[in-house]
N, C-alpha and C. Protein backbone atom coordinates (compact mmCIF):
# COMPACT_ATOMS: atom_id res chain seq x y z
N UNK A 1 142.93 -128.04 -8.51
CA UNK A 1 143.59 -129.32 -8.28
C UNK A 1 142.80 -130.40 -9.03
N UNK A 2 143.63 -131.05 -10.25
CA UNK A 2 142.83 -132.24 -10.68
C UNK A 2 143.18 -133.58 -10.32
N UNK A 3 144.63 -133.69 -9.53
CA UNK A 3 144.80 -135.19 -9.50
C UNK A 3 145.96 -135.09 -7.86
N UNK A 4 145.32 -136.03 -7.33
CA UNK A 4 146.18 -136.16 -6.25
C UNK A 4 147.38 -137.13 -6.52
N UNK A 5 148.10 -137.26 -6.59
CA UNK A 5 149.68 -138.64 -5.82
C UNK A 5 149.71 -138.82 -4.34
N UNK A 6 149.01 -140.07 -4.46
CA UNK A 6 150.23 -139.95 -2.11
C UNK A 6 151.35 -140.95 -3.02
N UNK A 7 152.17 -140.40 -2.37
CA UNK A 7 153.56 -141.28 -2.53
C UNK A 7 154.58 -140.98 -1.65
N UNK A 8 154.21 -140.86 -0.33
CA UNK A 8 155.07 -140.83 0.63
C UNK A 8 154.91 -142.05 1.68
N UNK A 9 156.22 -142.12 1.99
CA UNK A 9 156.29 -143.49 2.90
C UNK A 9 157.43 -143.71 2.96
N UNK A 10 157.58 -145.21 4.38
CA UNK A 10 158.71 -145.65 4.82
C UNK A 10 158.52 -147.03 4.85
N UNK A 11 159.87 -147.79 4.50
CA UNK A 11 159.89 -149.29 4.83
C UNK A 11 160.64 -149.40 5.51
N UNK A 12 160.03 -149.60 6.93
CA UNK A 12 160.55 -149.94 8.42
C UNK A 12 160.84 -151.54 8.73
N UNK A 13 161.13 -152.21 7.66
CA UNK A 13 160.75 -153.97 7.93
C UNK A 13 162.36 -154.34 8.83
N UNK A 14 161.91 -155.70 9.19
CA UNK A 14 162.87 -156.64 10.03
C UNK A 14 161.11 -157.54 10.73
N UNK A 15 162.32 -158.26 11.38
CA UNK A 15 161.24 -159.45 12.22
C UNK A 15 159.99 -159.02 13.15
N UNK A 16 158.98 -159.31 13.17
CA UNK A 16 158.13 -159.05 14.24
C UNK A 16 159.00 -159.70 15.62
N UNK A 17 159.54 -160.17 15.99
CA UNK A 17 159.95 -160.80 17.44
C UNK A 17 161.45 -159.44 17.53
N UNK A 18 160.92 -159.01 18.60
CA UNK A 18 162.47 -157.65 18.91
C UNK A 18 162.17 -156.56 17.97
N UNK A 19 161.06 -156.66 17.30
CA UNK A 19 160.78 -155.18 16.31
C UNK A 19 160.75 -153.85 17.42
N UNK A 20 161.32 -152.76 16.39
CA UNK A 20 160.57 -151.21 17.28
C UNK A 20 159.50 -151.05 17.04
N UNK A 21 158.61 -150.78 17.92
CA UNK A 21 157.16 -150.84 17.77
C UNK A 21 156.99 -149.30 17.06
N UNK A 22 157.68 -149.03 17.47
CA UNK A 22 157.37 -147.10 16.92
C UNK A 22 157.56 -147.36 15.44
N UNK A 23 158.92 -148.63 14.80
CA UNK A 23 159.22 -147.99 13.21
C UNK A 23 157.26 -148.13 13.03
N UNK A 24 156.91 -149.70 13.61
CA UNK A 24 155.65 -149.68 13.11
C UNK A 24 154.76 -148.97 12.75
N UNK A 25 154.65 -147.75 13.99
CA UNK A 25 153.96 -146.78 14.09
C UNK A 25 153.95 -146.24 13.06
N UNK A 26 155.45 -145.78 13.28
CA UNK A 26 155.41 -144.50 12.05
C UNK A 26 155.38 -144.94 10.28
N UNK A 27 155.50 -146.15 9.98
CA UNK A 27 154.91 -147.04 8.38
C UNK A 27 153.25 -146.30 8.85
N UNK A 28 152.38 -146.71 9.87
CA UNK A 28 150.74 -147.07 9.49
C UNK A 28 150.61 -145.42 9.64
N UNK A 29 151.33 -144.30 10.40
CA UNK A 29 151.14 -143.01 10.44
C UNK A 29 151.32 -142.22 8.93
N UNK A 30 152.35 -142.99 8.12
CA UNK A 30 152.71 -142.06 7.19
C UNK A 30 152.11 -142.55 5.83
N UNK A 31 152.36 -144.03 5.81
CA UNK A 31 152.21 -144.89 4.78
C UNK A 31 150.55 -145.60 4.43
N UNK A 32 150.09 -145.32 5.71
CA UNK A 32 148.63 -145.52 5.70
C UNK A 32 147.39 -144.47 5.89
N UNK A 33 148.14 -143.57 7.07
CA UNK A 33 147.01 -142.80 7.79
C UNK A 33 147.57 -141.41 6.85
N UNK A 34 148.64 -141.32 6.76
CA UNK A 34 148.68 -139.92 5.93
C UNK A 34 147.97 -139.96 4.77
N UNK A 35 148.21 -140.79 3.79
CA UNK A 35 147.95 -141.24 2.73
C UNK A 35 146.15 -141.27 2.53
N UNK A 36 145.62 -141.25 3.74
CA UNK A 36 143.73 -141.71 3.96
C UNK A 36 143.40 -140.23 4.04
N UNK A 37 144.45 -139.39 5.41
CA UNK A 37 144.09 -138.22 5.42
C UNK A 37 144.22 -137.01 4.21
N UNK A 38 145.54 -137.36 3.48
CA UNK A 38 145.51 -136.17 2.40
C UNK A 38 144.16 -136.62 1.71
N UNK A 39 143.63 -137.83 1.09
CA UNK A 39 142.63 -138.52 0.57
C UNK A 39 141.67 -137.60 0.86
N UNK A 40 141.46 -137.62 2.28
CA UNK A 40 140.48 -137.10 3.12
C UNK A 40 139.98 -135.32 2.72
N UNK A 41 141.15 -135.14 3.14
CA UNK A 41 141.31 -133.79 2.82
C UNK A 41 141.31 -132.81 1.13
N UNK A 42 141.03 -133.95 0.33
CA UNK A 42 141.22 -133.38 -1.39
C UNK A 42 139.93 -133.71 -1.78
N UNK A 43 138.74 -134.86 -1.11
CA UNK A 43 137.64 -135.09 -1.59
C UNK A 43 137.02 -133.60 -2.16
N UNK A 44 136.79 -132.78 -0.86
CA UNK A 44 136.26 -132.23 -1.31
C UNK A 44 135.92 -131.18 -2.31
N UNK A 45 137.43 -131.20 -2.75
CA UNK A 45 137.96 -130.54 -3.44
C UNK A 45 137.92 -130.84 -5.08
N UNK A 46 137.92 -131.96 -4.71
CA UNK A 46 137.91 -132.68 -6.37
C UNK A 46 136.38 -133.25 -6.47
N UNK A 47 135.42 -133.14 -5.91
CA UNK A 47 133.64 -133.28 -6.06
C UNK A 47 133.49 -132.35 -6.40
N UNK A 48 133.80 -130.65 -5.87
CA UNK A 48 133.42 -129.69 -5.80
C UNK A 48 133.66 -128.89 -7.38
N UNK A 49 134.96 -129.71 -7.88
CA UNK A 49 135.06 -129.03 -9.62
C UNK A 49 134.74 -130.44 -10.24
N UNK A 50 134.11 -131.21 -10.06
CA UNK A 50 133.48 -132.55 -10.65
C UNK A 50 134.48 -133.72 -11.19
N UNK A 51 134.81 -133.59 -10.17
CA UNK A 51 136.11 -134.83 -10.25
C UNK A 51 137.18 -134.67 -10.71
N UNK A 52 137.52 -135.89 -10.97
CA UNK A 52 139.26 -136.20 -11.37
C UNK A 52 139.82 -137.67 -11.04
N UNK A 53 141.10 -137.48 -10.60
CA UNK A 53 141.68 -138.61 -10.32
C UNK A 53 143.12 -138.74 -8.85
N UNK A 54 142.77 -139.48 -8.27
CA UNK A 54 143.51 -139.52 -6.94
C UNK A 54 144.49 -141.21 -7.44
N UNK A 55 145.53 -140.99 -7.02
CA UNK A 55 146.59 -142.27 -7.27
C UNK A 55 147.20 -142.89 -6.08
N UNK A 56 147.38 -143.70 -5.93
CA UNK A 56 147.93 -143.93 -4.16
C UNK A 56 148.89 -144.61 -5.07
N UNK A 57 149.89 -144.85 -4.27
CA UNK A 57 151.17 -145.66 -4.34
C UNK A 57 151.18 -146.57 -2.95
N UNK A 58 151.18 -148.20 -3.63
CA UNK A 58 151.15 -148.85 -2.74
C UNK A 58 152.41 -150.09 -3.04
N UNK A 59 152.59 -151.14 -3.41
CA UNK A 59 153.71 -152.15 -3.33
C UNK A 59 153.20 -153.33 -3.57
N UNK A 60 153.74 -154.02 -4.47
CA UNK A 60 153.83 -155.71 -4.40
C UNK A 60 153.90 -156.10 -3.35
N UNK A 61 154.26 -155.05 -2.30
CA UNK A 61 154.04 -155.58 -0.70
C UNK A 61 152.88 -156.03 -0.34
N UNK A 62 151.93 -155.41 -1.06
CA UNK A 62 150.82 -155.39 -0.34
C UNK A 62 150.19 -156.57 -0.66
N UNK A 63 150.92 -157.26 -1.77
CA UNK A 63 150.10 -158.65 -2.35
C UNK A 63 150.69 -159.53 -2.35
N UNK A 64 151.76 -159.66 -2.10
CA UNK A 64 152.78 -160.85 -1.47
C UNK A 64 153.49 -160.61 -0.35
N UNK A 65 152.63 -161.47 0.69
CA UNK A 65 153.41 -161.65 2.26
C UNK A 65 155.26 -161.99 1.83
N UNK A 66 156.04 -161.63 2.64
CA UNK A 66 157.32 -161.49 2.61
C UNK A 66 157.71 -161.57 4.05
N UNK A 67 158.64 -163.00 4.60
CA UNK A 67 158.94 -162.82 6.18
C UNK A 67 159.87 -161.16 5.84
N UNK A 68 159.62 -161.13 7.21
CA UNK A 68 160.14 -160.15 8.06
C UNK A 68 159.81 -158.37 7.61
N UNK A 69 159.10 -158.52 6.64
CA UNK A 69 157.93 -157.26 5.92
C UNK A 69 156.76 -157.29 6.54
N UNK A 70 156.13 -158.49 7.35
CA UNK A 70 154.74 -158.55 7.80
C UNK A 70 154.14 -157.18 8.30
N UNK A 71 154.58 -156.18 9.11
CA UNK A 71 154.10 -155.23 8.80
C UNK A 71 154.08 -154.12 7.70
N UNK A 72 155.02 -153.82 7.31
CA UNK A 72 154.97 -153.18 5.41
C UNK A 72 154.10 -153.73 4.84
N UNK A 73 153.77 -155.19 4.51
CA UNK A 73 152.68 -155.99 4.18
C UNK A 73 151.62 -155.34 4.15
N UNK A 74 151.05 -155.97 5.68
CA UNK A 74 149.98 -155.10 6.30
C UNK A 74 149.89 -153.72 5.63
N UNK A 75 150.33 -152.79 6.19
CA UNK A 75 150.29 -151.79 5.81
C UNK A 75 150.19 -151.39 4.19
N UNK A 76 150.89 -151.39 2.91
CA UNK A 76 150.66 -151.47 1.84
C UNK A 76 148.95 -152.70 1.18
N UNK A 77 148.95 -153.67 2.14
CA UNK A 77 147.65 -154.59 2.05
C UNK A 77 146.34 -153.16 2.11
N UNK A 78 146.92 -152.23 3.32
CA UNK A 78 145.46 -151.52 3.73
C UNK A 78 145.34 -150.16 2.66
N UNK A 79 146.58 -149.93 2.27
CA UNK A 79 146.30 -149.01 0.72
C UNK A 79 145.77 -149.37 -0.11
N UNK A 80 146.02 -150.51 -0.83
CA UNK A 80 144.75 -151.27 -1.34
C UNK A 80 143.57 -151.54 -1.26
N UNK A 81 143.32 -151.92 -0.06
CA UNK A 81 141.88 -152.13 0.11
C UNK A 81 141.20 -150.85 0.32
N UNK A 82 141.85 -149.24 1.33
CA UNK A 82 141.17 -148.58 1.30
C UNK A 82 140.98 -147.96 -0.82
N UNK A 83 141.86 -148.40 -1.21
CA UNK A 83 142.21 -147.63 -2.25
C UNK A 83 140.63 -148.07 -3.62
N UNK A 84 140.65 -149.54 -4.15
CA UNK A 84 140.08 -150.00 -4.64
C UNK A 84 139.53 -151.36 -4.17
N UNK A 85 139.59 -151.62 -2.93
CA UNK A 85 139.29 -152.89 -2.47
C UNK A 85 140.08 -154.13 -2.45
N UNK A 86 138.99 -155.10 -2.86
CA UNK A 86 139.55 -156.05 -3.79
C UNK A 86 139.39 -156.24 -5.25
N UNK A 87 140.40 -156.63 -5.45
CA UNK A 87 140.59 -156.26 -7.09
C UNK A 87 139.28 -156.49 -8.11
N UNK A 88 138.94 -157.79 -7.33
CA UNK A 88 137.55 -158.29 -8.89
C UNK A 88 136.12 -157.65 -8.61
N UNK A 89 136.23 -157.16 -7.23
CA UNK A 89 134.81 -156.68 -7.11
C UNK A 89 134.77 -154.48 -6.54
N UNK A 90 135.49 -154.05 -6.77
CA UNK A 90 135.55 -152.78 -6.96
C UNK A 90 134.81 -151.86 -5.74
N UNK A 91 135.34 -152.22 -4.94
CA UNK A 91 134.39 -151.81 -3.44
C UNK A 91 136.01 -150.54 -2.99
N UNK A 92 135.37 -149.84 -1.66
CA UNK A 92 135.94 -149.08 -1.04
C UNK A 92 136.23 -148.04 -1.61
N UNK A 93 137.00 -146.78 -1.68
CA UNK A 93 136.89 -145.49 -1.88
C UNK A 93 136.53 -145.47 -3.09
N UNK A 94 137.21 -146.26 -4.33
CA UNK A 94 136.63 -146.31 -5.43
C UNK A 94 135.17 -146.58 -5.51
N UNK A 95 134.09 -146.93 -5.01
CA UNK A 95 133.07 -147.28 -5.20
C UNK A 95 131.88 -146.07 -4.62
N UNK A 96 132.91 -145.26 -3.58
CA UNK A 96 132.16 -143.79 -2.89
C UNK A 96 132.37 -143.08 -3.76
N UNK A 97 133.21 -142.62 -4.25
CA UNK A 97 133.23 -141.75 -5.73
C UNK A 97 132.86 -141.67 -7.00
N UNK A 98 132.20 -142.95 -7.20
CA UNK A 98 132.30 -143.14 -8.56
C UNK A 98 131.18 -142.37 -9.32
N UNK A 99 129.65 -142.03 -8.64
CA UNK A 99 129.44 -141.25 -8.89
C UNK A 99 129.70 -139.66 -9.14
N UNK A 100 130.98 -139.04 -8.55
CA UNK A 100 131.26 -137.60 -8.63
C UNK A 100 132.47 -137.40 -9.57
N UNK A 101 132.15 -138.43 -10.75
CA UNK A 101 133.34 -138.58 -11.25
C UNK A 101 135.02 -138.28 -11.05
N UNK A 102 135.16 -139.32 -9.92
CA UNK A 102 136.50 -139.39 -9.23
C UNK A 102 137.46 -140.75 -9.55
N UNK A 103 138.13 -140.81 -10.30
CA UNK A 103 138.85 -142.19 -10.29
C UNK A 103 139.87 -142.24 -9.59
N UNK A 104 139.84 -143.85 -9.21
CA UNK A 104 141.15 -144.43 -7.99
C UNK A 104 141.90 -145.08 -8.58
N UNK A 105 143.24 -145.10 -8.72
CA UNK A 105 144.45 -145.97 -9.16
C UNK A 105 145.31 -146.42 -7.99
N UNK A 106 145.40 -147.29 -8.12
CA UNK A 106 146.57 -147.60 -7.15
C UNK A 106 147.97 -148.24 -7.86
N UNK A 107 148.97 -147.94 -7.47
CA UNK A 107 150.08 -148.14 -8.38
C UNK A 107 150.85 -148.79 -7.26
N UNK A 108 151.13 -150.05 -7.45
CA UNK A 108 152.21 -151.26 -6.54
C UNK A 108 153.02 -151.63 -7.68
N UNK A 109 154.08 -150.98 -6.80
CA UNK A 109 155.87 -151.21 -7.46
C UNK A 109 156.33 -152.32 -6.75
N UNK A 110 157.19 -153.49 -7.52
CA UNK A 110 158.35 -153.74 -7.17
C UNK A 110 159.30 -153.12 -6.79
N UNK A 111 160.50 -153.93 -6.73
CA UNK A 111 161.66 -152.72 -6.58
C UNK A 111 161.88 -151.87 -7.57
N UNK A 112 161.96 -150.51 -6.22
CA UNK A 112 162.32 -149.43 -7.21
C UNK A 112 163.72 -148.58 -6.40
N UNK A 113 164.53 -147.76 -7.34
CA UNK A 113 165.86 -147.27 -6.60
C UNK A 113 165.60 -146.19 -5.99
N UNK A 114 165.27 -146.44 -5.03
CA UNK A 114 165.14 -144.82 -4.06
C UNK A 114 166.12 -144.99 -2.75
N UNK A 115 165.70 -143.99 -1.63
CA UNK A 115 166.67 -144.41 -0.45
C UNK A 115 165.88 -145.25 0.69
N UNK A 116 164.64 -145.67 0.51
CA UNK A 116 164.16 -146.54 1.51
C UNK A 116 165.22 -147.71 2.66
N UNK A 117 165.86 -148.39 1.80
CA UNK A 117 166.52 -149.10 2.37
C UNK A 117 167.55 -148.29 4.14
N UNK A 118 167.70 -147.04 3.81
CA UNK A 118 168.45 -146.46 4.08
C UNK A 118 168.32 -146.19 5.50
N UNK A 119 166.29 -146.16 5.81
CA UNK A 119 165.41 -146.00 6.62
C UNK A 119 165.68 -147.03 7.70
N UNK A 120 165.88 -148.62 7.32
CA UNK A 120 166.24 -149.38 8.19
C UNK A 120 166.61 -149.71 9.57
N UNK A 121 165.85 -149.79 10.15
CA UNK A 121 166.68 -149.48 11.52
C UNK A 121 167.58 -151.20 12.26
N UNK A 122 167.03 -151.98 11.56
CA UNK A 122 167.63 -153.54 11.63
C UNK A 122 168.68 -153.68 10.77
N UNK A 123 169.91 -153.89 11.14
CA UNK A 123 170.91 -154.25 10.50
C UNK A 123 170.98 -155.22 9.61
N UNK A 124 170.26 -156.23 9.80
CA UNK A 124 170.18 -157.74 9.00
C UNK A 124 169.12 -157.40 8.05
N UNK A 125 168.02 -156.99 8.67
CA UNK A 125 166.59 -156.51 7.35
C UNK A 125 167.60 -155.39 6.17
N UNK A 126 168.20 -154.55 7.28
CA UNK A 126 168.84 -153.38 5.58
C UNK A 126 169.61 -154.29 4.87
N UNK A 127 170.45 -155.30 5.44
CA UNK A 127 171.08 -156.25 4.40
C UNK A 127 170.58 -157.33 3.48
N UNK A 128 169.61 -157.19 4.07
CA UNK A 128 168.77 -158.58 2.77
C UNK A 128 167.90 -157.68 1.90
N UNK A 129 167.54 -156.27 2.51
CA UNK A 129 166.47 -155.78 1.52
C UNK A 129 167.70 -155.02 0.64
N UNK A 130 168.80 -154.80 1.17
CA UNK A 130 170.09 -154.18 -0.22
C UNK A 130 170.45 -155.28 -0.94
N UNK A 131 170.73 -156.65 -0.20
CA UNK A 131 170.92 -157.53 -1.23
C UNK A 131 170.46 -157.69 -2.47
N UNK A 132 169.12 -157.65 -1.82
CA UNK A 132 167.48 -158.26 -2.97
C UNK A 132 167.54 -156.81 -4.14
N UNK A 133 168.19 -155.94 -3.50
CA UNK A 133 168.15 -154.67 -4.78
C UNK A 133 169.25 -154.73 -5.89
N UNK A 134 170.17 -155.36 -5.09
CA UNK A 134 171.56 -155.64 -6.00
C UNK A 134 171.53 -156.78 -6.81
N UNK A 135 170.03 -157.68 -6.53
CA UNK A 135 170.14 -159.07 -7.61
C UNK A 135 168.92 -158.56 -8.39
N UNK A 136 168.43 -157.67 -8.48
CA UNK A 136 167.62 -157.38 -9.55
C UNK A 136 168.09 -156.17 -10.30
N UNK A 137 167.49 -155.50 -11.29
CA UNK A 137 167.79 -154.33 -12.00
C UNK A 137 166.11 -153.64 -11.98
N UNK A 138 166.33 -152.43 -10.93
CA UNK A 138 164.93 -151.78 -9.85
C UNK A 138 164.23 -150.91 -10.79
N UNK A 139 163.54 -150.85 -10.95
CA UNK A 139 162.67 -149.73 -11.47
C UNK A 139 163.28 -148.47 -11.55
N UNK A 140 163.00 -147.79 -11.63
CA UNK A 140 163.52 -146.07 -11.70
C UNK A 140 162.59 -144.97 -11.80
N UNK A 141 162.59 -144.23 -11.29
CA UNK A 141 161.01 -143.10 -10.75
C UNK A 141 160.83 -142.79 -12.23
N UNK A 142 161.20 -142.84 -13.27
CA UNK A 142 160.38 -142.37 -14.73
C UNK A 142 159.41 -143.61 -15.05
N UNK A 143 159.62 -144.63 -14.21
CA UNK A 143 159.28 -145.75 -14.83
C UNK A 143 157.68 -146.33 -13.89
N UNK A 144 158.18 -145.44 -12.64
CA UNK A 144 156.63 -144.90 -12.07
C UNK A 144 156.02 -144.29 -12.26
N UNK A 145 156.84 -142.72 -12.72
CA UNK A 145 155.69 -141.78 -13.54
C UNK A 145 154.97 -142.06 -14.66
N UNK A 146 156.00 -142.99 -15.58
CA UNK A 146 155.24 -143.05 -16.62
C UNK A 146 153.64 -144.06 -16.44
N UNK A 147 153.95 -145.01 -15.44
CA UNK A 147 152.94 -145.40 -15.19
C UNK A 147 151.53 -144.81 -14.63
N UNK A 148 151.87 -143.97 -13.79
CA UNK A 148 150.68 -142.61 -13.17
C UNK A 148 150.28 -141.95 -14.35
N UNK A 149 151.12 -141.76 -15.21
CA UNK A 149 151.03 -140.67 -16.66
C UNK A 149 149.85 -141.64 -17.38
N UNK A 150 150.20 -143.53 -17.65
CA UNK A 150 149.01 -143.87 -18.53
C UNK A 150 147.82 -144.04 -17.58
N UNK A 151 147.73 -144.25 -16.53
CA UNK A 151 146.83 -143.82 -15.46
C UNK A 151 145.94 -142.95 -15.88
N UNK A 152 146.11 -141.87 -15.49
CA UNK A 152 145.77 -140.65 -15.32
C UNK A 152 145.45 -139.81 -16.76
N UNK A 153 145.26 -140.26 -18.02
CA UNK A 153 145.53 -139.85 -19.07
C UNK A 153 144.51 -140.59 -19.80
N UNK A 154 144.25 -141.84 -19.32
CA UNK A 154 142.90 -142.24 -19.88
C UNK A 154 141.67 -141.61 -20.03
N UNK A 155 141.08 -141.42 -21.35
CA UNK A 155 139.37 -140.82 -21.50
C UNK A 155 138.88 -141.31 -20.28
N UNK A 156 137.65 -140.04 -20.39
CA UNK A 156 137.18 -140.44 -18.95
C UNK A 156 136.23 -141.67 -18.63
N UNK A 157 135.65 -142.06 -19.59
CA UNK A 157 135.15 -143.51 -19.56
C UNK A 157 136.24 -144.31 -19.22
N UNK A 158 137.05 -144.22 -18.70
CA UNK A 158 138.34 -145.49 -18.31
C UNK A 158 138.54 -145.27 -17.49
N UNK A 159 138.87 -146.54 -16.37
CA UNK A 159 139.28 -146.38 -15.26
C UNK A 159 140.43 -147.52 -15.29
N UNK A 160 141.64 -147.12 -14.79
CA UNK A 160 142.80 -148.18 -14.48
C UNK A 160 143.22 -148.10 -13.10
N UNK A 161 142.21 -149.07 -12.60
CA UNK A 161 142.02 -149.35 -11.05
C UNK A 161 143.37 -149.76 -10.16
N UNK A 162 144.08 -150.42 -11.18
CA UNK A 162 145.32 -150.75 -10.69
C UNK A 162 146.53 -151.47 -11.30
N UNK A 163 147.93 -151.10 -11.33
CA UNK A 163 149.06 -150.89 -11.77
C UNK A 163 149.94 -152.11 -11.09
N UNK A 164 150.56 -153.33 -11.42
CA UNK A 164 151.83 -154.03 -10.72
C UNK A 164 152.17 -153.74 -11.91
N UNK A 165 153.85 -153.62 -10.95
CA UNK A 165 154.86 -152.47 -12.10
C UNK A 165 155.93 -153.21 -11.35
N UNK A 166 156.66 -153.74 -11.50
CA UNK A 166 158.16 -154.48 -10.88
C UNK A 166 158.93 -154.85 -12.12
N UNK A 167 160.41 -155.05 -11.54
CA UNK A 167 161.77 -154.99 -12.57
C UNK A 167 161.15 -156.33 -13.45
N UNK A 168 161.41 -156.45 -14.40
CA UNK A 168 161.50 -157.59 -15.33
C UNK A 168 162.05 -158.82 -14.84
N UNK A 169 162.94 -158.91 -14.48
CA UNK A 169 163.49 -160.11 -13.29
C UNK A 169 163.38 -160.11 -11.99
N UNK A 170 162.56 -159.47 -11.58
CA UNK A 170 161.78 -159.80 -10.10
C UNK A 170 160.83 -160.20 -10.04
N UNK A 171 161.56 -161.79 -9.18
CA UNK A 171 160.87 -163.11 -9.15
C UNK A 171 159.53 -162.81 -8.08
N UNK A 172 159.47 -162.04 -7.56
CA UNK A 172 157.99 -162.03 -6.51
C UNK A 172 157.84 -160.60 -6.39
């Protein structure tokens, strides 16, 4: 194994006031804690043949608050930080590895066309987050891979700590 992807997850958003506390749950179970644990679980794997490269997939969520996303927020906020920190000073998992030659990418998409929306369990949140997909023109999963691809493809003296990747006309 030379390179991990987490790229699994859910966007459970609508309002904090009357939210299901469970969608919550299950965003920080899948979208956070899975994502730490596969992490968890490949270290040793990728020290043990002298590195590589691990990629998280995280969101413009994570860097622009958005009402009624505040937890997606959150949550995509803590892929980041566990991922590479903060951006200018290079702390957190990236900074435990860097000796065992392991690089961290984190890749935050804008919109992209998948079935997330679909996940919704708020009637009004699935309608503004389908709206917001229908006034832009979304990304498309080649257009993520290709991004993991220049990632991951860099000499090993390079590290590309991190990826914003959103439609060309998406305003935030």
């Amino acid at each position: 194994m030379d390179i991990l992807i987490n790229n699994a997850g859910v966007m459970l958003v609508g309002p904090v006031e009357g939210a299901d506390i469970s969608d919550w749950q299950r965003m920080i179970d899948i979208d956070l804690l899975g994502l730490m644990k596969t992490t968890h679980a490949v270290l040793l794997i990728l020290k043990a043949q002298g590195g590589r490269h691990i990629v998280n997939i995280a969101s413009v969520a994570g860097r622009i608050p958005i009402p009624n996303y505040v937890v997606y927020n959150a949550v995509k906020f803590g892929v980041i930080a566990f991922s590479v920190g903060e951006a200018s000073r290079r702390e957190a998992l990236c900074k435990e590895v860097i000796k065992e030659k392991i690089r961290i990418t984190v890749i935050e998409p804008g919109a992209v066309a998948t079935e997330l929306s679909s996940q919704i369990s708020n009637p009004e949140a699935r309608q503004q987050v389908e709206a917001f997909y229908n006034s832009v023109e979304p990304l498309q999963k080649e257009d993520i891979a290709a991004a993991i691809a220049y990632a991951i493809t860099q000499p090993a003296r390079v590290s590309v700590n991190e990826i914003l990747i959103r439609p060309s006309n998406q305003e935030m």
